[in-house]
C-alpha atoms as a PDB file:
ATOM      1  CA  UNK A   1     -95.050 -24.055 207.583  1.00  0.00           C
ATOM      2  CA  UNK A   2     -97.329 -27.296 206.746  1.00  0.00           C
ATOM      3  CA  UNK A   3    -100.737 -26.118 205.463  1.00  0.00           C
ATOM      4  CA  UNK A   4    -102.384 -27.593 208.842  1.00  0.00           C
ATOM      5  CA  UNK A   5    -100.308 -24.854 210.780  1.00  0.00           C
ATOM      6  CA  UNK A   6    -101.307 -22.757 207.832  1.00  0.00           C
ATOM      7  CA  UNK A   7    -104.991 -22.863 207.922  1.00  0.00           C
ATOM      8  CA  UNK A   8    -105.295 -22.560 212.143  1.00  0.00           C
ATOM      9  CA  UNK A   9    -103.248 -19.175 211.470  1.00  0.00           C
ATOM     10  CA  UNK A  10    -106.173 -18.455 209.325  1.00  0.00           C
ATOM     11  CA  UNK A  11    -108.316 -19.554 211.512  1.00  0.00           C
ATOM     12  CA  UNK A  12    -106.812 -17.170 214.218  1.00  0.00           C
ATOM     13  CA  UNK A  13    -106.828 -14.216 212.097  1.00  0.00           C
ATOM     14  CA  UNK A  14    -110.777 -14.689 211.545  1.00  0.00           C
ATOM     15  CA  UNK A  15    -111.547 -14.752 214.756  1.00  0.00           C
ATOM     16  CA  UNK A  16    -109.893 -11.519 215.497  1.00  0.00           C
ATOM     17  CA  UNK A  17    -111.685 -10.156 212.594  1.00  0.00           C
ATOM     18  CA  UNK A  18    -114.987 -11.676 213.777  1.00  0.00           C
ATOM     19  CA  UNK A  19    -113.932  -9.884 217.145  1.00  0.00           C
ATOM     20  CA  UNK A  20    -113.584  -6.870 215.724  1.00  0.00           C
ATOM     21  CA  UNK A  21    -116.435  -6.525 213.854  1.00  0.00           C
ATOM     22  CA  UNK A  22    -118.905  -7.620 216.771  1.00  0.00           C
ATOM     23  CA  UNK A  23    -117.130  -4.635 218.236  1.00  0.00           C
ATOM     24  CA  UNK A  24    -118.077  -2.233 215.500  1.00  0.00           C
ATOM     25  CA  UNK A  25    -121.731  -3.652 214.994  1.00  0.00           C
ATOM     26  CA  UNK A  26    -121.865  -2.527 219.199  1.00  0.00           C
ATOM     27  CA  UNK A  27    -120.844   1.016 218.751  1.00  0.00           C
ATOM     28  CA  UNK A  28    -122.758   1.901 215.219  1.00  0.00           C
ATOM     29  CA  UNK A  29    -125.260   4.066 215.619  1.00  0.00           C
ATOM     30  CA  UNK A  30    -126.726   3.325 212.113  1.00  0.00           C
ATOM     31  CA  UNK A  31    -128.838   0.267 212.102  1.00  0.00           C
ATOM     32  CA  UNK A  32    -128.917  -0.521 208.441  1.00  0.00           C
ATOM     33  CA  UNK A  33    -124.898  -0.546 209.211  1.00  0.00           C
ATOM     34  CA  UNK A  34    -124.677  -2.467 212.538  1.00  0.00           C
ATOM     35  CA  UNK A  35    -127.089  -5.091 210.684  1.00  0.00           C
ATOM     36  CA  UNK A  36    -124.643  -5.291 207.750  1.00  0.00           C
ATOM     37  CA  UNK A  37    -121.679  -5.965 210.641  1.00  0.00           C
ATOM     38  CA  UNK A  38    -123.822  -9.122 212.438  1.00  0.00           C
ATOM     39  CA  UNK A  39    -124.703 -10.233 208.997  1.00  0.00           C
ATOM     40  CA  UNK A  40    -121.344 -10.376 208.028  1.00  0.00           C
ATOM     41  CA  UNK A  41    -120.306 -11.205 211.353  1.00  0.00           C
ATOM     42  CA  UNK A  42    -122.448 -14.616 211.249  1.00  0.00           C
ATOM     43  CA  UNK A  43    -120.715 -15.464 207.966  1.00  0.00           C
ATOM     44  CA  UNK A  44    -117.461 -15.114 209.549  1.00  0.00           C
ATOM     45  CA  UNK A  45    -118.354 -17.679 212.284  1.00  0.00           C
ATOM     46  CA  UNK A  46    -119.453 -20.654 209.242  1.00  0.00           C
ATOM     47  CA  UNK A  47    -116.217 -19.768 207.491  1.00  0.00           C
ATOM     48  CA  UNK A  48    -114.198 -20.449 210.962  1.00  0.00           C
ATOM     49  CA  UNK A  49    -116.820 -23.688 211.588  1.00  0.00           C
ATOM     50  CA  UNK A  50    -115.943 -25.068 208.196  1.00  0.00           C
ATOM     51  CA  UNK A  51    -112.352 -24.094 208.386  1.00  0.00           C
ATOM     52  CA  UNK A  52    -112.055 -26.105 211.604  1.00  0.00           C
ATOM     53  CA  UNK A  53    -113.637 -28.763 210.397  1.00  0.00           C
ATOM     54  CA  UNK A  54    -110.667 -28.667 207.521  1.00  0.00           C
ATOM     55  CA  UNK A  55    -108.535 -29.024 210.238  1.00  0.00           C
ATOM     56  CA  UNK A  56    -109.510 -32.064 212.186  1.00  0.00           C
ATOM     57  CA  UNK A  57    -109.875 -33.389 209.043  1.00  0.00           C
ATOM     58  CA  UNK A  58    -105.777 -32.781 207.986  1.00  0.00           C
ATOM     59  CA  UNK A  59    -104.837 -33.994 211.634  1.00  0.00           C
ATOM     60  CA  UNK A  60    -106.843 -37.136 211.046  1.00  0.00           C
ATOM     61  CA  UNK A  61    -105.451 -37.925 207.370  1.00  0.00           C
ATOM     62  CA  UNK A  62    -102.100 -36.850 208.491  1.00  0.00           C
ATOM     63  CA  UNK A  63    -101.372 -37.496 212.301  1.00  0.00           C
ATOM     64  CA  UNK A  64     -97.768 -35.648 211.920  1.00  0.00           C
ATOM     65  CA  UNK A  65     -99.951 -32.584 211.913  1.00  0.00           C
ATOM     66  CA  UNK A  66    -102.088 -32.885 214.876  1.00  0.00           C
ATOM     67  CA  UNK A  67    -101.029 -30.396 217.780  1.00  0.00           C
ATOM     68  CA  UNK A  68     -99.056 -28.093 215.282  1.00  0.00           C
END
């Protein structure tokens, strides 16, 4: 598996994760808990900005990658 296909199966996995949490920050009844869930949920979503950034980044320096 070339790190390109690597980090978009990272990439995937976050955003299931993000998913999920959104999901848990909806049903929480605490609020000091559903605002630790959106807070962490919002640093989820840079980590999957930056991470595609990395991406188009590897499929630019290495064409062979792109579409993988």
């Amino acid at each position: 598996m070339t790190v390109a296909a690597q980090v978009k199966q990272t990439i995937a996995s976050l955003k299931g994760t993000k998913a999920t949490l959104e999901i848990f920050s909806n049903i929480t009844q605490e609020q000091a808990n559903r605002e630790l869930l959106i807070k962490n949920t919002a640093k989820l979503s840079n980590i999957i900005v930056q991470l595609e950034q990395r991406v188009k980044t590897l499929e630019f320096e290495e064409p062979q990658y792109k579409g993988l």
